[in-house]
Protein backbone atom coordinates (compact mmCIF):
# COMPACT_ATOMS: atom_id res chain seq x y z
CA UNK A 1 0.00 0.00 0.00
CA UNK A 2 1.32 3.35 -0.94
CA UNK A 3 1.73 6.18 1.67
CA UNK A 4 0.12 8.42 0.04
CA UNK A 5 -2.94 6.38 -0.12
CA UNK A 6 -5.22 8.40 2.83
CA UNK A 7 -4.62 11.98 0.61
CA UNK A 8 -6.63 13.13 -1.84
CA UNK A 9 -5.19 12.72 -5.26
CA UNK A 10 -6.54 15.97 -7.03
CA UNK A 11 -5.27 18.94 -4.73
CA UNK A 12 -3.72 17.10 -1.51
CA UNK A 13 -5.75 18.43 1.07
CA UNK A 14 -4.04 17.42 4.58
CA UNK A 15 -7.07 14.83 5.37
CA UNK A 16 -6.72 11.52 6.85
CA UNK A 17 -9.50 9.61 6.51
CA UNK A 18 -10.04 6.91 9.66
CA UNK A 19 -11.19 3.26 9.84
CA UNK A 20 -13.21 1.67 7.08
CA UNK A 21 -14.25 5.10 5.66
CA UNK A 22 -14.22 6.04 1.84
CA UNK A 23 -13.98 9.47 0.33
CA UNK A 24 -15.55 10.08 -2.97
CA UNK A 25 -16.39 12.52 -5.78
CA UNK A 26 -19.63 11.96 -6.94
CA UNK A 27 -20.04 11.94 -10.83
CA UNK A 28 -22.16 14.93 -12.40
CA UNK A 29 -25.67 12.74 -12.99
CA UNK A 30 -27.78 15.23 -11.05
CA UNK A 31 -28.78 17.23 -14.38
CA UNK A 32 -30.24 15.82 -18.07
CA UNK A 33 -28.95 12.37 -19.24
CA UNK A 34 -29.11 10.58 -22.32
CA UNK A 35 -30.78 6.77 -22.61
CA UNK A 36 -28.41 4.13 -24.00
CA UNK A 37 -30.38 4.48 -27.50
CA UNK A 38 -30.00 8.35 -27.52
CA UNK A 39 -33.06 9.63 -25.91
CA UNK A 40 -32.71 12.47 -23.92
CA UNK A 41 -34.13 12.08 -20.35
CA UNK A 42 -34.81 15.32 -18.33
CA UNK A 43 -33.42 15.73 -15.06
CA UNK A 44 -36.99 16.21 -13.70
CA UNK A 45 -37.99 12.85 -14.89
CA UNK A 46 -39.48 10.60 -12.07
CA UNK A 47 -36.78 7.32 -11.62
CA UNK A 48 -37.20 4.62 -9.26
CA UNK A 49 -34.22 3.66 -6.94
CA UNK A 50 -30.90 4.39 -9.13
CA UNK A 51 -27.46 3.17 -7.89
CA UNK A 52 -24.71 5.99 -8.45
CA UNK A 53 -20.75 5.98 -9.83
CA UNK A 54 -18.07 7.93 -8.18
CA UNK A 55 -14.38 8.12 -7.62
CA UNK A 56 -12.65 7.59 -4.91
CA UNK A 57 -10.29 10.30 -3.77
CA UNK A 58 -8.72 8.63 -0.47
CA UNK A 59 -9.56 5.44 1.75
CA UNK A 60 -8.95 4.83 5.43
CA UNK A 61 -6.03 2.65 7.18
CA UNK A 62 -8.95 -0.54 7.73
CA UNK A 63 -9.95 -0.41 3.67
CA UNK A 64 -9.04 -3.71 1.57
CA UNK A 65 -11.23 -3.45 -1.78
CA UNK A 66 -10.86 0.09 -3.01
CA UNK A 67 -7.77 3.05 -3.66
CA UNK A 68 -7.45 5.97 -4.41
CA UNK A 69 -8.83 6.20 -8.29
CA UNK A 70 -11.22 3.30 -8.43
CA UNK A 71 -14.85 4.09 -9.52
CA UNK A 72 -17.45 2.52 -7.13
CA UNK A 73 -21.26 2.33 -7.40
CA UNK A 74 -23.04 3.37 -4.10
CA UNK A 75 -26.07 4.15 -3.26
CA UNK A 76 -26.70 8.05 -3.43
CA UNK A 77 -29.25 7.73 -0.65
CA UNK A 78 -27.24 6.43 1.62
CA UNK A 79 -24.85 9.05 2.00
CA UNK A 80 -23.13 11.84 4.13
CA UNK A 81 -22.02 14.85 1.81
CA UNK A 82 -18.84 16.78 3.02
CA UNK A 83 -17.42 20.40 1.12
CA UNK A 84 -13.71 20.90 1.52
CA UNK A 85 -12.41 23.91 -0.44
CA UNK A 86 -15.30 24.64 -1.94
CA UNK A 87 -15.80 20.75 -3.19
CA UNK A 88 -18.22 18.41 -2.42
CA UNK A 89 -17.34 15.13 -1.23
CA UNK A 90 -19.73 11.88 -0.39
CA UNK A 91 -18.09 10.25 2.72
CA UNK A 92 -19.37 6.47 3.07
CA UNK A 93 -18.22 3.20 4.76
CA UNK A 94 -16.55 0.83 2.60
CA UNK A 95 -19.67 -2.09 3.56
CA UNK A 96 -22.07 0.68 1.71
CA UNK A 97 -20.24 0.67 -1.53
CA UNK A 98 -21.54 -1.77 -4.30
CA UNK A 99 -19.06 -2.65 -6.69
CA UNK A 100 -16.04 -1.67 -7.41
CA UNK A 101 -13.93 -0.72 -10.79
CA UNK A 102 -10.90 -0.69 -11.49
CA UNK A 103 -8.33 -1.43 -14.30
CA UNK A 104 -6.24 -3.67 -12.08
CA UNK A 105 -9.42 -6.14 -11.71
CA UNK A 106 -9.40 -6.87 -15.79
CA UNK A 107 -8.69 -10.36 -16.58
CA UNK A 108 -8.45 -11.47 -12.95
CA UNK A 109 -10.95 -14.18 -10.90
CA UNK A 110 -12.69 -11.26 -9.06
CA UNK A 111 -14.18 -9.83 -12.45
CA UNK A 112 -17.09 -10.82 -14.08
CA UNK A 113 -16.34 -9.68 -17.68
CA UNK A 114 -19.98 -7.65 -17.36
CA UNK A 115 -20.49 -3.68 -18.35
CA UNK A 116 -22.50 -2.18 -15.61
């Protein structure tokens, strides 16, 4: 495990996170989207319970499964939001995260070979 692995990758802010706790950057989703097939789906449109992607900036010292840079799927209602600097942040435990990608997972046992 790298030592730099508790700091935040994009401006190394002096934060150490603690335990099994996971700092993220949520992607942008919150505004219009397109469907797979090119429709165009407003951001007022009513959707039922919708798992969300986000990176993860820095880990705590009891994390195993994620690092710094890995995308994971959470769920966005089960979340605390954070602003440092002026950014927000989602701040989770590492048992609320869903999956987990990564390029160092590609051709191992642990992936599946499916596209979420």
């Amino acid at each position: 495990m790298s030592a730099n692995r508790n700091a935040p990758q994009d401006d190394k802010l002096p934060i150490r996170m603690l335990h099994d706790r996971v700092l993220v950057r949520q992607d942008t989703g919150e505004g219009e989207r397109r469907s797979g097939g090119g429709i165009l789906i407003p951001a007022t449109a009513a959707v039922g319970r919708r798992l969300a992607w986000a990176a993860v900036v820095a880990v705590g010292q009891n994390v195993r499964t994620v690092e710094p840079g890995d995308r994971v799927l959470f769920d966005p209602e089960d979340r605390a939001e954070v602003e440092v600097r002026g950014v927000g942040y989602v701040l989770m435990r590492e048992r609320d995260l869903h999956a987990v990608a990564a390029d160092r997972f590609e051709g191992s046992e642990d992936s599946t070979g499916l596209y979420l």
